[in-house]
C-alpha atoms as a PDB file:
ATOM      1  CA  UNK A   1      32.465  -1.444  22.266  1.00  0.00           C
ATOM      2  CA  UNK A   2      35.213  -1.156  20.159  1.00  0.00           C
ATOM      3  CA  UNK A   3      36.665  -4.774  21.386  1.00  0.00           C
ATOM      4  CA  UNK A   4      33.301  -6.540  20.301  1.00  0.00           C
ATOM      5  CA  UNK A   5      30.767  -6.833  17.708  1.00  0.00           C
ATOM      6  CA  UNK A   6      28.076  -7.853  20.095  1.00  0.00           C
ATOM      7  CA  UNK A   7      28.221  -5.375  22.612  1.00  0.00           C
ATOM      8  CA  UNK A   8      25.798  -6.204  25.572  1.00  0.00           C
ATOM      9  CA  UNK A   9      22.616  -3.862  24.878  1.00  0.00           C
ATOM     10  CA  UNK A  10      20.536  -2.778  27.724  1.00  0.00           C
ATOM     11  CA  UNK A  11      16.826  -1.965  27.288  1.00  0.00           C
ATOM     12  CA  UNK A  12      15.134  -0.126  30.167  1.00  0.00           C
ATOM     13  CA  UNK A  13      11.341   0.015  29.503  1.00  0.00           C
ATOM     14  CA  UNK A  14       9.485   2.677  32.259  1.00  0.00           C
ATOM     15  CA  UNK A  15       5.959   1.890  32.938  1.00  0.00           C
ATOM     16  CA  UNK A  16       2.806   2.913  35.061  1.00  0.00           C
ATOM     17  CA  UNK A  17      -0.709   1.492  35.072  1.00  0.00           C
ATOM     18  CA  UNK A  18      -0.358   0.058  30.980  1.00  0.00           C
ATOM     19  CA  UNK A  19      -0.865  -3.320  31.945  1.00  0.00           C
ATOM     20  CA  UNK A  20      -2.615  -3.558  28.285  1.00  0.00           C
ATOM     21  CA  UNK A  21       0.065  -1.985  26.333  1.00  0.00           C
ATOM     22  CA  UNK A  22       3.168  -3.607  28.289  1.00  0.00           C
ATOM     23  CA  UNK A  23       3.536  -6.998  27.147  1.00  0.00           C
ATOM     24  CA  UNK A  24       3.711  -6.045  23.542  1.00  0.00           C
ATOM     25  CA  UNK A  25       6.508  -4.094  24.333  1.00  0.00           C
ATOM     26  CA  UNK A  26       8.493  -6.409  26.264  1.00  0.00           C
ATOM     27  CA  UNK A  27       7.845  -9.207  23.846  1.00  0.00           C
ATOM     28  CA  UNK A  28       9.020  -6.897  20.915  1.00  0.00           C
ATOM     29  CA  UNK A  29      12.424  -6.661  22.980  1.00  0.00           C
ATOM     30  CA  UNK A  30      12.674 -10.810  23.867  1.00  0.00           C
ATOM     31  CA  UNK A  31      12.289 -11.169  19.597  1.00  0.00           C
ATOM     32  CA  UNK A  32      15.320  -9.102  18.459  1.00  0.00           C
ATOM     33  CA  UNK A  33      17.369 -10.974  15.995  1.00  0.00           C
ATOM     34  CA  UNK A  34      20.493  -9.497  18.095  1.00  0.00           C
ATOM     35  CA  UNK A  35      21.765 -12.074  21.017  1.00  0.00           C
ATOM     36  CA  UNK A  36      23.089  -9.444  23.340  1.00  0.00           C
ATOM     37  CA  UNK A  37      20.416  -7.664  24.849  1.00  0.00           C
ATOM     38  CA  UNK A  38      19.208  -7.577  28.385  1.00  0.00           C
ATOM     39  CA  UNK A  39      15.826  -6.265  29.593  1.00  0.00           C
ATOM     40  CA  UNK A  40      14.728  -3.878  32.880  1.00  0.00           C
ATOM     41  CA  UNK A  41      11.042  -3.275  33.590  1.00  0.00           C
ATOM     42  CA  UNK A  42      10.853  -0.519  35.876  1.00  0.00           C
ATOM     43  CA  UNK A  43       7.489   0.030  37.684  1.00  0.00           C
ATOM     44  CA  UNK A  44       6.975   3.592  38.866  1.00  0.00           C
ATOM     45  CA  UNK A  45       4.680   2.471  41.101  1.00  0.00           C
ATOM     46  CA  UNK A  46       1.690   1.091  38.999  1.00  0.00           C
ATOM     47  CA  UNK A  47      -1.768   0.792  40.679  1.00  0.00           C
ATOM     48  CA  UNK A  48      -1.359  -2.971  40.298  1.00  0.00           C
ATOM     49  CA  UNK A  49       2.186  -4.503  40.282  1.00  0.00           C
ATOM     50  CA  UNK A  50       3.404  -5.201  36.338  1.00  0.00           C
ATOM     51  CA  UNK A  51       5.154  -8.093  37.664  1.00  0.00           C
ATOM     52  CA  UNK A  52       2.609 -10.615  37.374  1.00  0.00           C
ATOM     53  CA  UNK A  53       1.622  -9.915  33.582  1.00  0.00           C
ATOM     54  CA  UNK A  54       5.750 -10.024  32.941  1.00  0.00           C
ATOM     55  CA  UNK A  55       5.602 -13.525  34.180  1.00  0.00           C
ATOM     56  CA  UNK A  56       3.251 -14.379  32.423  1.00  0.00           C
ATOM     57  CA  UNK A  57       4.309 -14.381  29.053  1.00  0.00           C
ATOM     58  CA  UNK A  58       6.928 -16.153  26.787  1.00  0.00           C
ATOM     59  CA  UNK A  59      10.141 -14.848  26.701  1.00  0.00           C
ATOM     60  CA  UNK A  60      12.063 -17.243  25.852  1.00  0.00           C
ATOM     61  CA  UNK A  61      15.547 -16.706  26.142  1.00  0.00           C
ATOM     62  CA  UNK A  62      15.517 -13.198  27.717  1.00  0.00           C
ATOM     63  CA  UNK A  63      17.317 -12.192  30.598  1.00  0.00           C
ATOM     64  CA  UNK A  64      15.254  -9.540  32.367  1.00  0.00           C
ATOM     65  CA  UNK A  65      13.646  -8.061  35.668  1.00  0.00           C
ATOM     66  CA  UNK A  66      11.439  -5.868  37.145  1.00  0.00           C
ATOM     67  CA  UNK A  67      12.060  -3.502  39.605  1.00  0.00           C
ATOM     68  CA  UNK A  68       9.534  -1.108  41.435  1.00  0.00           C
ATOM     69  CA  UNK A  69       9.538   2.331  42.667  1.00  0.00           C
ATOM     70  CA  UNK A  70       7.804   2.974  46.117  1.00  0.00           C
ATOM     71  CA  UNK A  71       6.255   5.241  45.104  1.00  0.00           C
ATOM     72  CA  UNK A  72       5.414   7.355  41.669  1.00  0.00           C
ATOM     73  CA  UNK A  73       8.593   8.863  40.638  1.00  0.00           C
ATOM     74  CA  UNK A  74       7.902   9.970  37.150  1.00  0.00           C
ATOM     75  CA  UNK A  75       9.279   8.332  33.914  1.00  0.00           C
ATOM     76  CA  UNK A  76      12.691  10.265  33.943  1.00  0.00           C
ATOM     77  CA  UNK A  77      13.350   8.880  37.563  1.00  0.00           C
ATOM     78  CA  UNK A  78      12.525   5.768  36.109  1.00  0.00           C
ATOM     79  CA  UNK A  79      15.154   5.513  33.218  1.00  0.00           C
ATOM     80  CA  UNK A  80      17.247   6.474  35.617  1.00  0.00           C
ATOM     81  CA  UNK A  81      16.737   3.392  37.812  1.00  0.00           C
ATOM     82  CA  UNK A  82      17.049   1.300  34.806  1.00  0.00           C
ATOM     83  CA  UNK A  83      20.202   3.159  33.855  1.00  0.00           C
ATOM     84  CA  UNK A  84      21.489   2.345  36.887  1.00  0.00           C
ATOM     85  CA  UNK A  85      20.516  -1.276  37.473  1.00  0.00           C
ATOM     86  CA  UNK A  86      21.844  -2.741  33.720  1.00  0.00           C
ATOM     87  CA  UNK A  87      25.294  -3.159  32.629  1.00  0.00           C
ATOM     88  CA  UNK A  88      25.401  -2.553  28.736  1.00  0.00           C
ATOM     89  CA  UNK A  89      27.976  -0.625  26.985  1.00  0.00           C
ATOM     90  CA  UNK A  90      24.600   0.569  24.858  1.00  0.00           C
ATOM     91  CA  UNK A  91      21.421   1.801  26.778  1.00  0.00           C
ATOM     92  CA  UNK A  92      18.280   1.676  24.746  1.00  0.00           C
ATOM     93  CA  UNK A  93      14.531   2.946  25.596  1.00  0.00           C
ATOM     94  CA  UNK A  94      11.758   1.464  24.542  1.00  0.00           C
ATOM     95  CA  UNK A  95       8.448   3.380  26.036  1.00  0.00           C
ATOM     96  CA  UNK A  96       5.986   1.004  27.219  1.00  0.00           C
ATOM     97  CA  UNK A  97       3.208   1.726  24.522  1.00  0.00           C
ATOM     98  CA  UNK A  98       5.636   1.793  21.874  1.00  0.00           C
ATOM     99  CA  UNK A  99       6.911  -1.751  20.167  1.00  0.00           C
ATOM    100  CA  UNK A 100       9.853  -2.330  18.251  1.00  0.00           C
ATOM    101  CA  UNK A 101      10.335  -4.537  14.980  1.00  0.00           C
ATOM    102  CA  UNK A 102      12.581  -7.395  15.048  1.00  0.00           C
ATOM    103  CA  UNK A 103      15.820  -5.670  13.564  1.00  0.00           C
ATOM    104  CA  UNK A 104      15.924  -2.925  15.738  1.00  0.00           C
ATOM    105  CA  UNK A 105      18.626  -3.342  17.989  1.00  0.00           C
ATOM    106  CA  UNK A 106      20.959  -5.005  15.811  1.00  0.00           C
ATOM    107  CA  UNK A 107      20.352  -2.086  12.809  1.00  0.00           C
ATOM    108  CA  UNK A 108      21.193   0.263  15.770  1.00  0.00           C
ATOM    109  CA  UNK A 109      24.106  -1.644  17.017  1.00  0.00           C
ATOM    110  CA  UNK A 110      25.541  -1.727  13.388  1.00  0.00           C
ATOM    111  CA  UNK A 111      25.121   2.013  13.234  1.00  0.00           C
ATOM    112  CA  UNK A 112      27.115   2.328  16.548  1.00  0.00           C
ATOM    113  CA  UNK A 113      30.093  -0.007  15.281  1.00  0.00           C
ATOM    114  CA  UNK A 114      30.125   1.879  11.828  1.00  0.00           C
ATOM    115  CA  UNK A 115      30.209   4.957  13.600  1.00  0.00           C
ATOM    116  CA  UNK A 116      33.055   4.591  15.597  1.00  0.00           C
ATOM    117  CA  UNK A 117      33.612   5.803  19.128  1.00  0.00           C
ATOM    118  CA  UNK A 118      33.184   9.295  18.542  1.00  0.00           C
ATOM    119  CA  UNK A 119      29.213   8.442  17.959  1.00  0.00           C
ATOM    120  CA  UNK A 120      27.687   8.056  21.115  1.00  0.00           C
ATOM    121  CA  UNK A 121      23.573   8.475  20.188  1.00  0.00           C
ATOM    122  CA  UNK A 122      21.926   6.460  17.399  1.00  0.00           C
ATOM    123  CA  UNK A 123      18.313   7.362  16.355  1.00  0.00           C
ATOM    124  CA  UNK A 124      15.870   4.970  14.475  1.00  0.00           C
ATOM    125  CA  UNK A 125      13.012   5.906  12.264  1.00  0.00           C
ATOM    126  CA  UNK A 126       9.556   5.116  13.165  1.00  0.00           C
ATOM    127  CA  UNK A 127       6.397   4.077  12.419  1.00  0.00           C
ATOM    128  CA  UNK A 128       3.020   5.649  13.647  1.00  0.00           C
ATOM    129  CA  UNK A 129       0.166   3.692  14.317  1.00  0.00           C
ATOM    130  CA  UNK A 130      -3.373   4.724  15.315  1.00  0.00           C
ATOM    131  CA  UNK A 131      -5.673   2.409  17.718  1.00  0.00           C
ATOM    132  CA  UNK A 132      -6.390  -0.338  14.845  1.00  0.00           C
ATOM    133  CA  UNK A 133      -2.942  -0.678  14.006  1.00  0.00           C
ATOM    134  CA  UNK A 134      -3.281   1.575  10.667  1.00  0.00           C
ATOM    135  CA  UNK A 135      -0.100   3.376   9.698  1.00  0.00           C
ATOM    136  CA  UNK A 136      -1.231   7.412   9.838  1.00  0.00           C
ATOM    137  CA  UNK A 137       2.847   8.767   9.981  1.00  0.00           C
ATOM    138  CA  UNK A 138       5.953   7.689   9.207  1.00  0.00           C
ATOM    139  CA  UNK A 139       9.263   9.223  10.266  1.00  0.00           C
ATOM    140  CA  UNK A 140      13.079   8.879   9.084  1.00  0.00           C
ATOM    141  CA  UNK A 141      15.826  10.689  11.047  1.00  0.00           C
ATOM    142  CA  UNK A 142      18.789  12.635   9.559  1.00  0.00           C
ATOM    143  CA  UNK A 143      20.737  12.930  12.690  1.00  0.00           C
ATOM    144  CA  UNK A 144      24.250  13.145  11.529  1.00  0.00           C
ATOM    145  CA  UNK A 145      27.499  14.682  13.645  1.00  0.00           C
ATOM    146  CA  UNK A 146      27.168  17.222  15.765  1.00  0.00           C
ATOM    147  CA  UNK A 147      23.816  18.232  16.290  1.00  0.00           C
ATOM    148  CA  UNK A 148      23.070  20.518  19.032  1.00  0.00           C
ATOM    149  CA  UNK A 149      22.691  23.977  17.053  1.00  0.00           C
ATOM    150  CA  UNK A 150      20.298  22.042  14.828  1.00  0.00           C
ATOM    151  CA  UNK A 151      18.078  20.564  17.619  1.00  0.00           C
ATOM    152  CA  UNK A 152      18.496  24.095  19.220  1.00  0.00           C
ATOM    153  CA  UNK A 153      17.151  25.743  16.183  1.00  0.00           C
ATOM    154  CA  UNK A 154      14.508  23.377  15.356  1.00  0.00           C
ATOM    155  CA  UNK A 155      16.294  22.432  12.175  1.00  0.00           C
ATOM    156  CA  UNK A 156      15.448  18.794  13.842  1.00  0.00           C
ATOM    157  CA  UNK A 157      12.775  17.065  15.354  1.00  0.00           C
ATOM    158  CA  UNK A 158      13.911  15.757  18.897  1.00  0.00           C
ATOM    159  CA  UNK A 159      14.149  11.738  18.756  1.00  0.00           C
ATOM    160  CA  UNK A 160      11.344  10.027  21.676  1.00  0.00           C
ATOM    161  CA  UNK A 161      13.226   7.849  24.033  1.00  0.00           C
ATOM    162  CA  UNK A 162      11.933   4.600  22.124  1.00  0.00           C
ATOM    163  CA  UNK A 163      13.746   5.642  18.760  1.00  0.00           C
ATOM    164  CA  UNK A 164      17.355   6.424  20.233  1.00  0.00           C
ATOM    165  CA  UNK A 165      20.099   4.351  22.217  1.00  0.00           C
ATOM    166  CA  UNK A 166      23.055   6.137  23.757  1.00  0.00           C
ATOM    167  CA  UNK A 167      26.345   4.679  24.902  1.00  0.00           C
ATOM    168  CA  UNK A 168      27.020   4.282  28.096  1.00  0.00           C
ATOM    169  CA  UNK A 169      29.903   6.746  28.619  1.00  0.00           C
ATOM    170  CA  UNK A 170      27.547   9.708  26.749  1.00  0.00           C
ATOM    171  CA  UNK A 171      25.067   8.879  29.549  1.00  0.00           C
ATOM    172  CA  UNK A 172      28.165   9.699  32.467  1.00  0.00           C
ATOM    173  CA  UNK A 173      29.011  12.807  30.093  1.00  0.00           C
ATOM    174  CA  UNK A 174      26.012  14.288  30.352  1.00  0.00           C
ATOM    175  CA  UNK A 175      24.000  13.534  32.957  1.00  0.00           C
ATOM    176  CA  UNK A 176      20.484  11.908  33.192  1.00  0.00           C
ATOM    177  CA  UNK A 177      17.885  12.849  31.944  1.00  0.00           C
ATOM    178  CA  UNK A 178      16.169  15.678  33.654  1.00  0.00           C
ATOM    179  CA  UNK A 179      13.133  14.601  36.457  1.00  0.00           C
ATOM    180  CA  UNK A 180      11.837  18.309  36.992  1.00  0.00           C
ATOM    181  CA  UNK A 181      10.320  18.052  32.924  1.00  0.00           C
ATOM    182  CA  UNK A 182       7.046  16.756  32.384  1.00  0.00           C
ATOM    183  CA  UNK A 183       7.509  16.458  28.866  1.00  0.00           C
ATOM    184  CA  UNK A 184      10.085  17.437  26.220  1.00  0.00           C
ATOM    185  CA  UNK A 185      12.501  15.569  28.232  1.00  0.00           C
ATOM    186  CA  UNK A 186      13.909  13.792  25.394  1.00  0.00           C
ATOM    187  CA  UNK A 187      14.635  17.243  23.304  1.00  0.00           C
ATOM    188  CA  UNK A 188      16.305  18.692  26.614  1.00  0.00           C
ATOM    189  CA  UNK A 189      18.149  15.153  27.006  1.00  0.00           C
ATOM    190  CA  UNK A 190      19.055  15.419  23.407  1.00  0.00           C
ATOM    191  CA  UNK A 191      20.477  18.592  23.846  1.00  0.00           C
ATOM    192  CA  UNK A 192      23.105  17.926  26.320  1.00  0.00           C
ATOM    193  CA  UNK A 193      23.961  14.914  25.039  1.00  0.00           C
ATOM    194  CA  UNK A 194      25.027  16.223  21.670  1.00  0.00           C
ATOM    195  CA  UNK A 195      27.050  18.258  23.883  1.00  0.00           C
ATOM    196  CA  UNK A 196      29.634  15.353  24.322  1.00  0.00           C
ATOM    197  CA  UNK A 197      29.281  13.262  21.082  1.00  0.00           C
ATOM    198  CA  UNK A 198      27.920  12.373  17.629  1.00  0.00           C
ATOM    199  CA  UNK A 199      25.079  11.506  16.663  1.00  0.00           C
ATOM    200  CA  UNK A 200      24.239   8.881  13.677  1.00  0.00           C
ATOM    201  CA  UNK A 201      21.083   7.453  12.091  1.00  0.00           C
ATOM    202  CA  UNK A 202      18.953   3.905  11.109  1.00  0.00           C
ATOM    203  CA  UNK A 203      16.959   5.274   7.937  1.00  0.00           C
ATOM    204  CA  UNK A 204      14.574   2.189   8.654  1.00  0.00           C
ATOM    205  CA  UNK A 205      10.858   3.104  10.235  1.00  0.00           C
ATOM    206  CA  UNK A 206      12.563   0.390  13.034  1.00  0.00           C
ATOM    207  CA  UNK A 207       9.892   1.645  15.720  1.00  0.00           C
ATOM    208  CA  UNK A 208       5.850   1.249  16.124  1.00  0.00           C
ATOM    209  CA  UNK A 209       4.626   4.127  18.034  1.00  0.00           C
ATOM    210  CA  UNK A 210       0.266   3.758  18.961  1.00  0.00           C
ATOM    211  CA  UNK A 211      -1.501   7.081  19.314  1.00  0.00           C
ATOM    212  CA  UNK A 212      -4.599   6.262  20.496  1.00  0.00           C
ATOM    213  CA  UNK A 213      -5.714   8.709  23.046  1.00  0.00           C
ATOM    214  CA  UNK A 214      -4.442   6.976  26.132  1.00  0.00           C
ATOM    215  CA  UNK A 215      -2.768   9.824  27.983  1.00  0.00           C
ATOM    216  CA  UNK A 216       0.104  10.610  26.463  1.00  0.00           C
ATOM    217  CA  UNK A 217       2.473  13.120  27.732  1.00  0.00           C
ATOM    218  CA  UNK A 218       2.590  14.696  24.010  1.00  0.00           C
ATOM    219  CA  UNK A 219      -1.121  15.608  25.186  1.00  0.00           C
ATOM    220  CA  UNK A 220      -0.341  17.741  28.064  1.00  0.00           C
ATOM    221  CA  UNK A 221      -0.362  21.252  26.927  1.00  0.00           C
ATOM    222  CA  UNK A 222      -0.783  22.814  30.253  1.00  0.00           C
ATOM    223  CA  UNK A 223       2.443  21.314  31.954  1.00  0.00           C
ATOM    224  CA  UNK A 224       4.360  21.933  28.612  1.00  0.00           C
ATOM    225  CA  UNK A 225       3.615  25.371  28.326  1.00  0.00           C
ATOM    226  CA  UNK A 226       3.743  26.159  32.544  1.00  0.00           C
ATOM    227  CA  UNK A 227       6.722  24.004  33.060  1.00  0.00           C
ATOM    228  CA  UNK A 228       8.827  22.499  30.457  1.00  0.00           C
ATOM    229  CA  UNK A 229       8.845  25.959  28.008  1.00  0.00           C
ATOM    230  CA  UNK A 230      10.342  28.024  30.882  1.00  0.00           C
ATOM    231  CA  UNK A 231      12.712  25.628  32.245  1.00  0.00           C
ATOM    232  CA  UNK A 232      13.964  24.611  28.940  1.00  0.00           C
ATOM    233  CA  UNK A 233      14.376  28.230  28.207  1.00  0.00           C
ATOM    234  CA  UNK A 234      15.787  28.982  31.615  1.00  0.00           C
ATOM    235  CA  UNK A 235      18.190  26.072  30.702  1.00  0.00           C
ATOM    236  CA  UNK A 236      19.546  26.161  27.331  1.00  0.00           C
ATOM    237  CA  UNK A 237      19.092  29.325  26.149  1.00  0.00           C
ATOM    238  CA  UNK A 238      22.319  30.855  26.689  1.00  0.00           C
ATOM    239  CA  UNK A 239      23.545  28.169  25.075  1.00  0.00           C
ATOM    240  CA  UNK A 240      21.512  29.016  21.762  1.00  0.00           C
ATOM    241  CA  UNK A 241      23.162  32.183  22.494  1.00  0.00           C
ATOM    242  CA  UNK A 242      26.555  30.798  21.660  1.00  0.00           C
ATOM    243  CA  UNK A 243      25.557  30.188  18.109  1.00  0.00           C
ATOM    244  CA  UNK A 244      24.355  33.934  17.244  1.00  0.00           C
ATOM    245  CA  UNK A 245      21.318  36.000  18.292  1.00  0.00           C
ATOM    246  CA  UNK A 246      19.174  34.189  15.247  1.00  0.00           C
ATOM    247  CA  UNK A 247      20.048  30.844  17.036  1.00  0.00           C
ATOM    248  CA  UNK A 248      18.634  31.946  19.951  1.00  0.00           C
ATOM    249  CA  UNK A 249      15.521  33.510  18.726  1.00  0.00           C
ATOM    250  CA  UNK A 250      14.901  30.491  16.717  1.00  0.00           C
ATOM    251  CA  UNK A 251      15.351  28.551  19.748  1.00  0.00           C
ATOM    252  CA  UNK A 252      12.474  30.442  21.588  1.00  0.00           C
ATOM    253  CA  UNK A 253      10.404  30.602  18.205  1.00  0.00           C
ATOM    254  CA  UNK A 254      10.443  27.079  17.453  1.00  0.00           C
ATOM    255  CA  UNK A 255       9.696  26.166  20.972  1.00  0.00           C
ATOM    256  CA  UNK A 256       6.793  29.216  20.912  1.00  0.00           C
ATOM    257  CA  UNK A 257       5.744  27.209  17.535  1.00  0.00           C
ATOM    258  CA  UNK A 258       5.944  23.566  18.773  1.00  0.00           C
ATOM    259  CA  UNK A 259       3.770  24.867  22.288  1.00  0.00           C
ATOM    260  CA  UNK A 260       1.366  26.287  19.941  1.00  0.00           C
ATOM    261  CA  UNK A 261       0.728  22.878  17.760  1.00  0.00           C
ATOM    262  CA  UNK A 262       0.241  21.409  20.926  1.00  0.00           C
ATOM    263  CA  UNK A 263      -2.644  23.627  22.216  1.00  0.00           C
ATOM    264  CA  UNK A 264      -3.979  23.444  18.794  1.00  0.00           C
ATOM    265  CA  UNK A 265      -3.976  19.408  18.685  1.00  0.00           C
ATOM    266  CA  UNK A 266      -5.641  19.621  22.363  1.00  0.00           C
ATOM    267  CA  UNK A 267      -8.453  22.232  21.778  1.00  0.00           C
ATOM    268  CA  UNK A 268      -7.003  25.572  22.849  1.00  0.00           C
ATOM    269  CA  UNK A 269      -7.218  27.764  20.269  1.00  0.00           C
ATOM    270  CA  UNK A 270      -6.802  30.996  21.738  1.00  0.00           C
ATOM    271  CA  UNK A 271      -3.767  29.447  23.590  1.00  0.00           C
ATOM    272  CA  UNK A 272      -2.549  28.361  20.147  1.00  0.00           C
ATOM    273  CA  UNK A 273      -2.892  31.366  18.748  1.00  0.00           C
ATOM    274  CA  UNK A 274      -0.646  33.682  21.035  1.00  0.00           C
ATOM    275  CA  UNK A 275       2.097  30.983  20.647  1.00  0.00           C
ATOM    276  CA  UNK A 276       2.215  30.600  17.252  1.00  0.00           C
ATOM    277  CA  UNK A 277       2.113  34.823  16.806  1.00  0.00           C
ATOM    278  CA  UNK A 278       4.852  34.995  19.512  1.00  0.00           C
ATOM    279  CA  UNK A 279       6.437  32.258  17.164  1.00  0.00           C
ATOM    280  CA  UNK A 280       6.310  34.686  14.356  1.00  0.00           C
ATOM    281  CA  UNK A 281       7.722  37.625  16.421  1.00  0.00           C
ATOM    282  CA  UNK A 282      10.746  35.614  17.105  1.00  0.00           C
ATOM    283  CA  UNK A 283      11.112  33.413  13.639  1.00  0.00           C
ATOM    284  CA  UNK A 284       9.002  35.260  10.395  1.00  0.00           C
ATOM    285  CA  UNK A 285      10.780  32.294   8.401  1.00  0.00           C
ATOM    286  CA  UNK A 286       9.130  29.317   9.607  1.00  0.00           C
ATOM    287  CA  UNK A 287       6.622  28.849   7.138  1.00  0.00           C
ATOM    288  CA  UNK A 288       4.656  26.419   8.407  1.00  0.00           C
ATOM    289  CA  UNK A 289       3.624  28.312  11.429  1.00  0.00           C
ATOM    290  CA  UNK A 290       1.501  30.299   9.490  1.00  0.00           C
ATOM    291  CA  UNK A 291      -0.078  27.470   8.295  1.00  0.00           C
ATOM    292  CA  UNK A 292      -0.777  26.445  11.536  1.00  0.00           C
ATOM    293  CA  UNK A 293      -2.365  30.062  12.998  1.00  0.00           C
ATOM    294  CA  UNK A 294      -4.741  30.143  10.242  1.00  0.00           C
ATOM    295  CA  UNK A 295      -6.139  26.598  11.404  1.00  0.00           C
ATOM    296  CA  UNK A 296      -5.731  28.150  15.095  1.00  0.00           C
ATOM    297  CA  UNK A 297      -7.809  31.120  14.135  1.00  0.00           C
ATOM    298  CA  UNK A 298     -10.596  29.383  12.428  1.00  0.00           C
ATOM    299  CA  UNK A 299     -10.581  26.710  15.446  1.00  0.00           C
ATOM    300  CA  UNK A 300     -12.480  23.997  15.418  1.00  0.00           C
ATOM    301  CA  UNK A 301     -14.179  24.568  11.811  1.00  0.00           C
ATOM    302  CA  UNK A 302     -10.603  23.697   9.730  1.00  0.00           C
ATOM    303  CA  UNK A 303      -8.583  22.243  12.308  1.00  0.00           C
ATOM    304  CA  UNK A 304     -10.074  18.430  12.456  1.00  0.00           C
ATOM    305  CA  UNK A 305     -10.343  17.980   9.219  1.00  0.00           C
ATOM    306  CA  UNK A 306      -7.032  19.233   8.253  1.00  0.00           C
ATOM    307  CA  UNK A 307      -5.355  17.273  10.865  1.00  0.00           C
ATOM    308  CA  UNK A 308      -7.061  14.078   9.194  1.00  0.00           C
ATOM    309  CA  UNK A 309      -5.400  15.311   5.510  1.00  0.00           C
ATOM    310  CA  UNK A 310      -2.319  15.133   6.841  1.00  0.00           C
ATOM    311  CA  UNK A 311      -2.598  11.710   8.841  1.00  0.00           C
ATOM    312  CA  UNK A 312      -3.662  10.201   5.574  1.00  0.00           C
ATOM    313  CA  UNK A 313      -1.163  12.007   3.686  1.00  0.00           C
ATOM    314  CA  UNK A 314       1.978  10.947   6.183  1.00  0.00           C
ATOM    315  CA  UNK A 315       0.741   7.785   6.549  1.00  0.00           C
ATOM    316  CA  UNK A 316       1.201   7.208   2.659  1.00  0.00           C
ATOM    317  CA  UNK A 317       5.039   8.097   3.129  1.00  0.00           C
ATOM    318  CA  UNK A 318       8.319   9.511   4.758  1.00  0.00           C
ATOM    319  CA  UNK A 319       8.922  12.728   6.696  1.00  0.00           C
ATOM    320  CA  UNK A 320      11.919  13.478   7.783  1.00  0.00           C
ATOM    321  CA  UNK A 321      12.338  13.765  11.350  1.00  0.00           C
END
């Protein structure tokens, strides 16, 4: 990277049975103002081949291809294909129901060449849209340096795979990303990532995330909390261990308090409870989780509504992220 100013960009875009969401995420990629960038479609294995609707549409200049899994591999396995099938000095991620604005990879790419070589992981803000297109969040990251005892301790919300591109030789550092996680593979990803390099940020909302209730993996409580929390405790928390005993309890209490929004945003109350007062046990300072148990205790009565307040209230500006 250091020898150009147009490094070539790789974008690896994991799908599965989004036929309806795909396209505007590959044609958000083919419209980047930055002429270096080529595209990977990776098909874990889709009921119906994504092929087809890639063909179909106008991508003008845009080198890309598709390539597909025989058989369902999970997303992780996916990025790895892509990974592994693209040349760039820069990987990028773009989610398939996620779309990026115009500016994106060059912003990102400036933030790399600013950064210098010791940077190897740039995260973008983003924009959150709900199934009409209405903004109802908006995030900015503050990544700076070295981040891992901040991710470990919560101090940071972990970037999603379609606000962050890493450099190439961070990726052979680390590792990829982790197949056995179901979800929170992007904060386990982060973590040993920021293991081997800096971190720097795009203050620009340079992402459009939907929600719109179209299985997620954010909405799968059961796996998170039965899979992910112990192997991501199993994992890394030695490592929070390094940093001091109140690093590692606030690793465990942020991840009790983050399991515990999560049953709470899916309908499990009682669920959300216990993690959010294990939470406590482990972190008394995190004041929002109290916040949070008193919505969990009343359940359904205060929850909705509250969770509506603060849609309209994030939409209306920034939160750092």
């Amino acid at each position: 990277m250091e020898r150009t100013t147009t490094p070539l960009v790789s974008v690896v875009i994991p799908t599965y049975g989004r036929p309806e969401f795909l396209p505007d995420a590959v044609e958000s990629v083919a419209a980047q103002t930055y002429p270096n960038v080529e595209l990977v479609v990776v098909d874990d294995h889709s009921p119906e081949p994504v092929e087809p609707v890639l063909s179909a549409l106008s991508l003008g200049t845009l080198e890309w291809r598709c390539l597909r899994h025989e058989e369902n591999e999970g997303a992780n396995a996916a990025r790895r294909t892509g990974i592994e099938s693209t040349d760039g000095e820069i990987v990028a991620f773009l989610d398939d129901d996620d779309y990026w604005e115009p500016t994106a990879v060059e912003r990102i790419v400036e933030a790399f060449l600013a950064g210098g070589p010791e940077v190897g992981a740039v995260a973008a803000g983003v924009r959150i849209v709900d199934a009409d297109g209405e903004q109802i969040g908006r995030t900015i990251p503050e990544y700076d340096g070295d981040i891992t005892e901040r991710i470990l301790r919560g101090e940071l919300q972990a970037a999603t795979f379609s606000r962050f591109a890493v450099r190439r030789s961070a990726v052979e550092a680390a590792g990829y990303p982790d197949e056995r996680f179901p979800s929170w593979q992007d904060k386990e990803w982060h973590i040993r990532l920021s293991q081997h390099c800096r971190y720097a940020s795009v203050a620009e909302p340079l992402v459009v995330r939907r929600v719109t209730g179209h299985g997620q993996i954010t909405d799968d409580f059961e796996r998170k909390r039965d899979v992910s929390y112990p192997l991501l405790v199993e994992k890394h928390g030695s490592l929070a261990a390094t940093y001091g005993s109140d690093c590692a309890r606030q690793f465990v209490g942020h991840l009790n308090a983050t399991l515990g929004f999560s049953a709470l945003r899916n309908g499990y109350y009682r669920d959300a409870v216990v993690h959010l007062l294990r939470s406590l046990r482990y972190d008394p300072t995190r004041r929002s989780t109290y916040g949070y148990l008193a919505l969990a205790l009343t359940g359904p009565v205060s929850y909705p509504p509250a969770r509506r307040l603060k849609q309209w209230l994030s939409g209306r500006g920034s939160v750092p992220g």
